[in-house]
PDB file of N, CA and C in Angstrom:
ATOM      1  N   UNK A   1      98.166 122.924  98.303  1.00  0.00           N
ATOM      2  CA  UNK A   1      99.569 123.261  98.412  1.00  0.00           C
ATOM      3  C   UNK A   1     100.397 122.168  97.725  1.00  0.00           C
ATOM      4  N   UNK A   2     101.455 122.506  97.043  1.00  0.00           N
ATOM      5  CA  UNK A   2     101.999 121.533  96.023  1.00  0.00           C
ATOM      6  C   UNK A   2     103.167 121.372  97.428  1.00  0.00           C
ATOM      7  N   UNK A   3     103.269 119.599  97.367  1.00  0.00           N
ATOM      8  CA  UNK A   3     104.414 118.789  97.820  1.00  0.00           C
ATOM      9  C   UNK A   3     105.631 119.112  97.038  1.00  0.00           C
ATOM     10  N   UNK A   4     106.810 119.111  97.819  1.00  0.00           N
ATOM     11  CA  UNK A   4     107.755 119.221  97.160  1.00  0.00           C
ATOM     12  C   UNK A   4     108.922 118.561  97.832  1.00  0.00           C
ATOM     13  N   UNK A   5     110.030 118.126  97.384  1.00  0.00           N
ATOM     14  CA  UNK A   5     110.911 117.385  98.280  1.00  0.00           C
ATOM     15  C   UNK A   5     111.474 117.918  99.321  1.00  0.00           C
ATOM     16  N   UNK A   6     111.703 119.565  99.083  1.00  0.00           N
ATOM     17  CA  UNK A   6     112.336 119.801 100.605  1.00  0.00           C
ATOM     18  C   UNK A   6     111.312 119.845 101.354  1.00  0.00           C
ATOM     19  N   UNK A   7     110.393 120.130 101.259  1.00  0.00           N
ATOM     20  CA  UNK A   7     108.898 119.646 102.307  1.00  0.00           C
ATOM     21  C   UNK A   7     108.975 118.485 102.937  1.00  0.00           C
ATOM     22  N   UNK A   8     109.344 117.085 102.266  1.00  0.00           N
ATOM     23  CA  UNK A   8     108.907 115.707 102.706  1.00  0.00           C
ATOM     24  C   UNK A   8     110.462 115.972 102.967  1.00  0.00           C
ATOM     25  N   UNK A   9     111.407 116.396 102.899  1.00  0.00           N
ATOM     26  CA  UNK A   9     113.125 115.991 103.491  1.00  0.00           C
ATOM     27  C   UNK A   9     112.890 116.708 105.043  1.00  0.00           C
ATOM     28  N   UNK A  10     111.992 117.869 105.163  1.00  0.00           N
ATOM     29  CA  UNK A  10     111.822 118.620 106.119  1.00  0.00           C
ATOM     30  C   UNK A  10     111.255 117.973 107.315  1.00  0.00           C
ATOM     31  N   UNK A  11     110.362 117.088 107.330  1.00  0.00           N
ATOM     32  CA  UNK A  11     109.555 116.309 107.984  1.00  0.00           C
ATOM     33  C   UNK A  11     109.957 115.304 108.102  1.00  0.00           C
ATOM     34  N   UNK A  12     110.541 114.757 107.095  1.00  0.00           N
ATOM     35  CA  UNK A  12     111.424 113.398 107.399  1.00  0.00           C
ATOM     36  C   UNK A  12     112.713 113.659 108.728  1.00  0.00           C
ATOM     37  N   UNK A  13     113.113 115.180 108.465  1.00  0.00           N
ATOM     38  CA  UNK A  13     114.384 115.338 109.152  1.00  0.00           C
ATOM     39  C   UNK A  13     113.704 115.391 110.942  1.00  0.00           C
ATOM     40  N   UNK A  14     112.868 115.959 110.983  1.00  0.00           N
ATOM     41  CA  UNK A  14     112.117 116.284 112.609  1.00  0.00           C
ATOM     42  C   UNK A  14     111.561 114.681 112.886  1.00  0.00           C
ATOM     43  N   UNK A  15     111.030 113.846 111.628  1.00  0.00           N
ATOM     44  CA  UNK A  15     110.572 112.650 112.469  1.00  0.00           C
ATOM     45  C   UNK A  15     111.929 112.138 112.781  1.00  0.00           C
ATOM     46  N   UNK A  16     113.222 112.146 112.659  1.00  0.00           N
ATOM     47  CA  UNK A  16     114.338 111.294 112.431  1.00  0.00           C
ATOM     48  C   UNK A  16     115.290 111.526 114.069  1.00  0.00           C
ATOM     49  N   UNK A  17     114.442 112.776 114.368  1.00  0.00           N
ATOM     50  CA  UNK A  17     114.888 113.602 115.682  1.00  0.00           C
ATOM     51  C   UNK A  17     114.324 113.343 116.411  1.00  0.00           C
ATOM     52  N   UNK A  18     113.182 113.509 116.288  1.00  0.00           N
ATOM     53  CA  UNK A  18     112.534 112.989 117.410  1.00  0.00           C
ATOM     54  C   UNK A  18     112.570 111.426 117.937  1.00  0.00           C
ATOM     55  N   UNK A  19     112.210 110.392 116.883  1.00  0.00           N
ATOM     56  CA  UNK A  19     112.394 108.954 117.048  1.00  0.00           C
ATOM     57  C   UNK A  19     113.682 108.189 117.110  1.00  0.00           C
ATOM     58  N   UNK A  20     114.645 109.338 117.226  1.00  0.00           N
ATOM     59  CA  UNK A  20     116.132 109.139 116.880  1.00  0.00           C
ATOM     60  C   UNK A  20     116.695 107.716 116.096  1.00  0.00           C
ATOM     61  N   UNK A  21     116.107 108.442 114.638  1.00  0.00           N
ATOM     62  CA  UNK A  21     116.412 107.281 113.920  1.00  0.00           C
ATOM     63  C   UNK A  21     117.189 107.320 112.479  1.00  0.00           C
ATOM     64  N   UNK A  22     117.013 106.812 111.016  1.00  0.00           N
ATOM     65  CA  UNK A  22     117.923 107.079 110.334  1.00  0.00           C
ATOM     66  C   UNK A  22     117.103 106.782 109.164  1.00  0.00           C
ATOM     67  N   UNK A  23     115.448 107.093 108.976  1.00  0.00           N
ATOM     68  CA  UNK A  23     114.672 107.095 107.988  1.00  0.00           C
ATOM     69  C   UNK A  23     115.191 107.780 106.456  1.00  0.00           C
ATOM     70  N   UNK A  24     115.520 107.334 105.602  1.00  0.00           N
ATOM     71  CA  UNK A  24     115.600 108.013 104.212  1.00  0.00           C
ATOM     72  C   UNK A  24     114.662 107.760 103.663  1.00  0.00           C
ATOM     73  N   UNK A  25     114.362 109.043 102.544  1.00  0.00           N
ATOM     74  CA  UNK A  25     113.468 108.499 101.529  1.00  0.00           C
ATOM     75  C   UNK A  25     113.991 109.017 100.318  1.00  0.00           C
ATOM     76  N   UNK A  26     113.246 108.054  98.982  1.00  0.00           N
ATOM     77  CA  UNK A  26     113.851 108.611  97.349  1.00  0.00           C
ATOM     78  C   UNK A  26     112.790 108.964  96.689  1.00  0.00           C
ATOM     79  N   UNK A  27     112.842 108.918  95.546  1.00  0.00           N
ATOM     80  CA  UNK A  27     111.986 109.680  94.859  1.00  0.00           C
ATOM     81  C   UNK A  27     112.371 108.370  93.438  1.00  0.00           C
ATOM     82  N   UNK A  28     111.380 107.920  92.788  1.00  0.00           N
ATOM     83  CA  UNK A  28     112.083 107.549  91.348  1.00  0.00           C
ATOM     84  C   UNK A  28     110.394 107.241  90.721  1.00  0.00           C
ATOM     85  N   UNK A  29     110.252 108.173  90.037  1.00  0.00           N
ATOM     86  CA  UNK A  29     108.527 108.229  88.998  1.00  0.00           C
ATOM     87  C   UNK A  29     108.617 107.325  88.693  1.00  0.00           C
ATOM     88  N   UNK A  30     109.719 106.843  87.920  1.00  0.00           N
ATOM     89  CA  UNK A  30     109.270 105.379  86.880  1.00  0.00           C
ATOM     90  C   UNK A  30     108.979 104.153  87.815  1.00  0.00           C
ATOM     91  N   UNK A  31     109.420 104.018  89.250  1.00  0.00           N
ATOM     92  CA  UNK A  31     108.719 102.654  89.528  1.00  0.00           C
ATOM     93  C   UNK A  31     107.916 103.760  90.673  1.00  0.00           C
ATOM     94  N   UNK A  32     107.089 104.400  90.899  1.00  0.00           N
ATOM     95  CA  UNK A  32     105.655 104.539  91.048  1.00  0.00           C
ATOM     96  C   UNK A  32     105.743 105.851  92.379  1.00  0.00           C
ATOM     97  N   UNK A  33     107.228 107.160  92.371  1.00  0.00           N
ATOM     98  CA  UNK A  33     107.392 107.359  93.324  1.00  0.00           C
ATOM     99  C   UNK A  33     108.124 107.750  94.519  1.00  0.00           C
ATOM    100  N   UNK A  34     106.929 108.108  95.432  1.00  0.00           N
ATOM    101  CA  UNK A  34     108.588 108.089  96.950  1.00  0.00           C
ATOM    102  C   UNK A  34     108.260 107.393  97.673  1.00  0.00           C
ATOM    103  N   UNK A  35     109.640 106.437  98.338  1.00  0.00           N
ATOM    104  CA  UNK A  35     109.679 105.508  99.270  1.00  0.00           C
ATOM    105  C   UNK A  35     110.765 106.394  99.986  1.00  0.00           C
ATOM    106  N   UNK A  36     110.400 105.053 101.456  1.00  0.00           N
ATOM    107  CA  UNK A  36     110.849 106.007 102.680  1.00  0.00           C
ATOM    108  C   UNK A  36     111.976 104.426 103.255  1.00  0.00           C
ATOM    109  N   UNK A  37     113.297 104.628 103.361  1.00  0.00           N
ATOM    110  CA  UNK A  37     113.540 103.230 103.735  1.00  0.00           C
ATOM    111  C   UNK A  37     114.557 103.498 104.647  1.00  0.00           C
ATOM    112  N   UNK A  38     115.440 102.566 105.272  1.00  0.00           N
ATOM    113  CA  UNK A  38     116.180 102.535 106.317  1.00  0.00           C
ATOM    114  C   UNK A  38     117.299 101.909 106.264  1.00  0.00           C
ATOM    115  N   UNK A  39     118.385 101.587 106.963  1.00  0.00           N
ATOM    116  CA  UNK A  39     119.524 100.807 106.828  1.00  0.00           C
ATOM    117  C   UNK A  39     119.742 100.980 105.707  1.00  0.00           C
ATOM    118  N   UNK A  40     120.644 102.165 105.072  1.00  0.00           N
ATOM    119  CA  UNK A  40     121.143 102.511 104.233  1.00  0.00           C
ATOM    120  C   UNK A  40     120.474 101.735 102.440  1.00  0.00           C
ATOM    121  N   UNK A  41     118.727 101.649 102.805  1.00  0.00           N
ATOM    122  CA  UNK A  41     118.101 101.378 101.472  1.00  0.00           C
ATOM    123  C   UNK A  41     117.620 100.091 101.409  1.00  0.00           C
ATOM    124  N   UNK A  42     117.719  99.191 102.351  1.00  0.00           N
ATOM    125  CA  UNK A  42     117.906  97.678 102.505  1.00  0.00           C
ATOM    126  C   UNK A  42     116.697  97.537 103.326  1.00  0.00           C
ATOM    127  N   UNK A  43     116.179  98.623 104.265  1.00  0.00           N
ATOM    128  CA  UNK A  43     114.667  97.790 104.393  1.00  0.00           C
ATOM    129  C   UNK A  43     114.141  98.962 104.193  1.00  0.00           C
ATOM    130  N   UNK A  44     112.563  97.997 103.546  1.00  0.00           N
ATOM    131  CA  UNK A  44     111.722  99.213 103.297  1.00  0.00           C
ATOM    132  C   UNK A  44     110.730  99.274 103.902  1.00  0.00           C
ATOM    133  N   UNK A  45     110.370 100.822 104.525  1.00  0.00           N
ATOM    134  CA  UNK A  45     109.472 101.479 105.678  1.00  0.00           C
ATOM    135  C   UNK A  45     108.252 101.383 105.092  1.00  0.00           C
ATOM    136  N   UNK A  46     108.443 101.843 103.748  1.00  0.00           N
ATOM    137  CA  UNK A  46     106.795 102.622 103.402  1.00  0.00           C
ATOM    138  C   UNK A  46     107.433 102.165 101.804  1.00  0.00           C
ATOM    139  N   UNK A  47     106.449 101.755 100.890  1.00  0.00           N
ATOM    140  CA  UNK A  47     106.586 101.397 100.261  1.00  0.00           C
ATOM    141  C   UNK A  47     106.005 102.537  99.029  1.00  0.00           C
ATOM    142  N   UNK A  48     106.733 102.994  97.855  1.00  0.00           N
ATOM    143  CA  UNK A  48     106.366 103.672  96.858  1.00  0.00           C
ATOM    144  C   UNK A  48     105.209 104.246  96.512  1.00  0.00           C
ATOM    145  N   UNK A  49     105.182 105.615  96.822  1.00  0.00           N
ATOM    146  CA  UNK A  49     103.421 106.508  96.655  1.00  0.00           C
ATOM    147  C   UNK A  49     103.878 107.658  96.159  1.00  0.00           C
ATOM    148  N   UNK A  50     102.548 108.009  95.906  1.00  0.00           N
ATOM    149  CA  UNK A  50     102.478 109.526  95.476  1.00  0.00           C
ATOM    150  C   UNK A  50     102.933 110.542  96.822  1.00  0.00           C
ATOM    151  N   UNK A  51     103.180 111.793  96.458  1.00  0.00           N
ATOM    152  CA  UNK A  51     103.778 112.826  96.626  1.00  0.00           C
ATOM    153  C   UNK A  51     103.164 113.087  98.360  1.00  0.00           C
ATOM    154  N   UNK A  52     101.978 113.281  97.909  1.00  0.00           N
ATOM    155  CA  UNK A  52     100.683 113.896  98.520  1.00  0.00           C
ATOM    156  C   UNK A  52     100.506 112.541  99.602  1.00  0.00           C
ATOM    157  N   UNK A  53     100.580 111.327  98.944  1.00  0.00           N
ATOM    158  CA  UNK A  53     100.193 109.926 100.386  1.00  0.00           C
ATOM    159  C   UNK A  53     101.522 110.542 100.916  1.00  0.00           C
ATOM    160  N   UNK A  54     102.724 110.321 100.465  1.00  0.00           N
ATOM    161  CA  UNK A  54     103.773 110.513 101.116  1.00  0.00           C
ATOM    162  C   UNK A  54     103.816 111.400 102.610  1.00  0.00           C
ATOM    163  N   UNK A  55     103.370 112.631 102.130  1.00  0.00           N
ATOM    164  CA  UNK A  55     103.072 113.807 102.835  1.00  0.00           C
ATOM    165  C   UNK A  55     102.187 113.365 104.435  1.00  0.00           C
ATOM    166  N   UNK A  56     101.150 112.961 103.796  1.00  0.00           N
ATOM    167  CA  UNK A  56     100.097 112.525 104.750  1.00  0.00           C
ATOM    168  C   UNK A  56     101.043 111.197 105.571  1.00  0.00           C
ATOM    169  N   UNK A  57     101.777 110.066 104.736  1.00  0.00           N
ATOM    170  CA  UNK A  57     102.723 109.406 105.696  1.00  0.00           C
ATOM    171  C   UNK A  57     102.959 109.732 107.185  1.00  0.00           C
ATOM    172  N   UNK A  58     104.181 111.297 106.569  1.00  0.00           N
ATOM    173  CA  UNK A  58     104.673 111.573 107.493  1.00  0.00           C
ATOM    174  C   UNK A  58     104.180 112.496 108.130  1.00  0.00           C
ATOM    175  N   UNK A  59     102.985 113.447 107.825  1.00  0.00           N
ATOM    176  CA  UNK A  59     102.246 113.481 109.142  1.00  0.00           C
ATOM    177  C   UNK A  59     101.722 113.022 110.058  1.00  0.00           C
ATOM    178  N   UNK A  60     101.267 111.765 109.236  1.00  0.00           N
ATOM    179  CA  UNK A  60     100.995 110.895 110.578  1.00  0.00           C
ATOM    180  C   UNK A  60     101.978 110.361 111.714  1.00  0.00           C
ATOM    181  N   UNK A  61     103.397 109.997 110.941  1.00  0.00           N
ATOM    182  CA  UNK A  61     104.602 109.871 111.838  1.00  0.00           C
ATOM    183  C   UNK A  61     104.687 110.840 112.803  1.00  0.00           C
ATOM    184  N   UNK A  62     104.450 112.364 112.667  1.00  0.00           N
ATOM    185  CA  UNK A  62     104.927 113.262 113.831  1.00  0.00           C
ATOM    186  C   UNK A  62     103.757 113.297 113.944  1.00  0.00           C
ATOM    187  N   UNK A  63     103.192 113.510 114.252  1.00  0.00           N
ATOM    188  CA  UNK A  63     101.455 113.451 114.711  1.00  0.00           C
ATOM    189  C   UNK A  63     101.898 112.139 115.547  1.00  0.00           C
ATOM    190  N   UNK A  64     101.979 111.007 115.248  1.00  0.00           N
ATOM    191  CA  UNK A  64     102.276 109.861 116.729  1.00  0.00           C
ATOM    192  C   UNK A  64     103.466 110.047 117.378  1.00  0.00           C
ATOM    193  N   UNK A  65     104.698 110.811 116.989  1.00  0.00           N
ATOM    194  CA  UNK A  65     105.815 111.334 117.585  1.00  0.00           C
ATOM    195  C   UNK A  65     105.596 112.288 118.502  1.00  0.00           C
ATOM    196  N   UNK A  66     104.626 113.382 118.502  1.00  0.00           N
ATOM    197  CA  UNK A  66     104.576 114.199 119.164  1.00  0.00           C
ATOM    198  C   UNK A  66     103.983 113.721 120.160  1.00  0.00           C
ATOM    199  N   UNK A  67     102.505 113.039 120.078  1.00  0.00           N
ATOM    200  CA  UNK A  67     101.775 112.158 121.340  1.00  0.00           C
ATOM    201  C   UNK A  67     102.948 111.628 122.384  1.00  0.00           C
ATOM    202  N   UNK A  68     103.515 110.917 122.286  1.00  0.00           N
ATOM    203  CA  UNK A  68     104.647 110.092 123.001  1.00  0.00           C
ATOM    204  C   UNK A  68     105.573 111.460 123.540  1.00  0.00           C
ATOM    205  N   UNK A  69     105.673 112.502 123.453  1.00  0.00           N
ATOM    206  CA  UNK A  69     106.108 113.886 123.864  1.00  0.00           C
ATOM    207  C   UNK A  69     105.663 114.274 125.030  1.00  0.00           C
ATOM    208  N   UNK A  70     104.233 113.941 124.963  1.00  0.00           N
ATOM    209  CA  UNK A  70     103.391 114.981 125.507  1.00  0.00           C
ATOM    210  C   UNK A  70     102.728 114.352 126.969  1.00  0.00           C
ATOM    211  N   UNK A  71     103.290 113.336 127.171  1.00  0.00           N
ATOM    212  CA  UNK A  71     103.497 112.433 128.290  1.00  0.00           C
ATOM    213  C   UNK A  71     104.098 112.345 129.456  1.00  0.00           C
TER     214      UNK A  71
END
């Protein structure tokens, strides 16, 4: 299944709900990518990957978001 940004904006938006937080991420190929950062760009979460790590990222984020749910 091809990644696509409203996919990773989609998942970003439910981890951001659940952990009630204020995660962004960008996109820029030429330096290697999508990063995921916070405080309006100033720290960085996850540092520049492919599409597909990205993806897997943030499954793993709601995948440990949901655990802490289910408690």
């Amino acid at each position: 299944m091809r990644v696509t940004s409203t996919r990773l904006q989609s998942k970003l938006d439910r981890i951001n709900i659940r952990l009630r937080t204020t995660y962004e991420i960008n996109n820029a190929p030429c330096y290697g990518g999508w990063q995921m950062t916070n405080a309006g760009g100033s720290f960085i979460v996850k540092h520049r990957v492919s599409p597909k790590e990205m993806d897997a990222f943030l499954d793993g984020m709601l995948q440990a978001s949901s655990y802490g749910h289910r408690r």
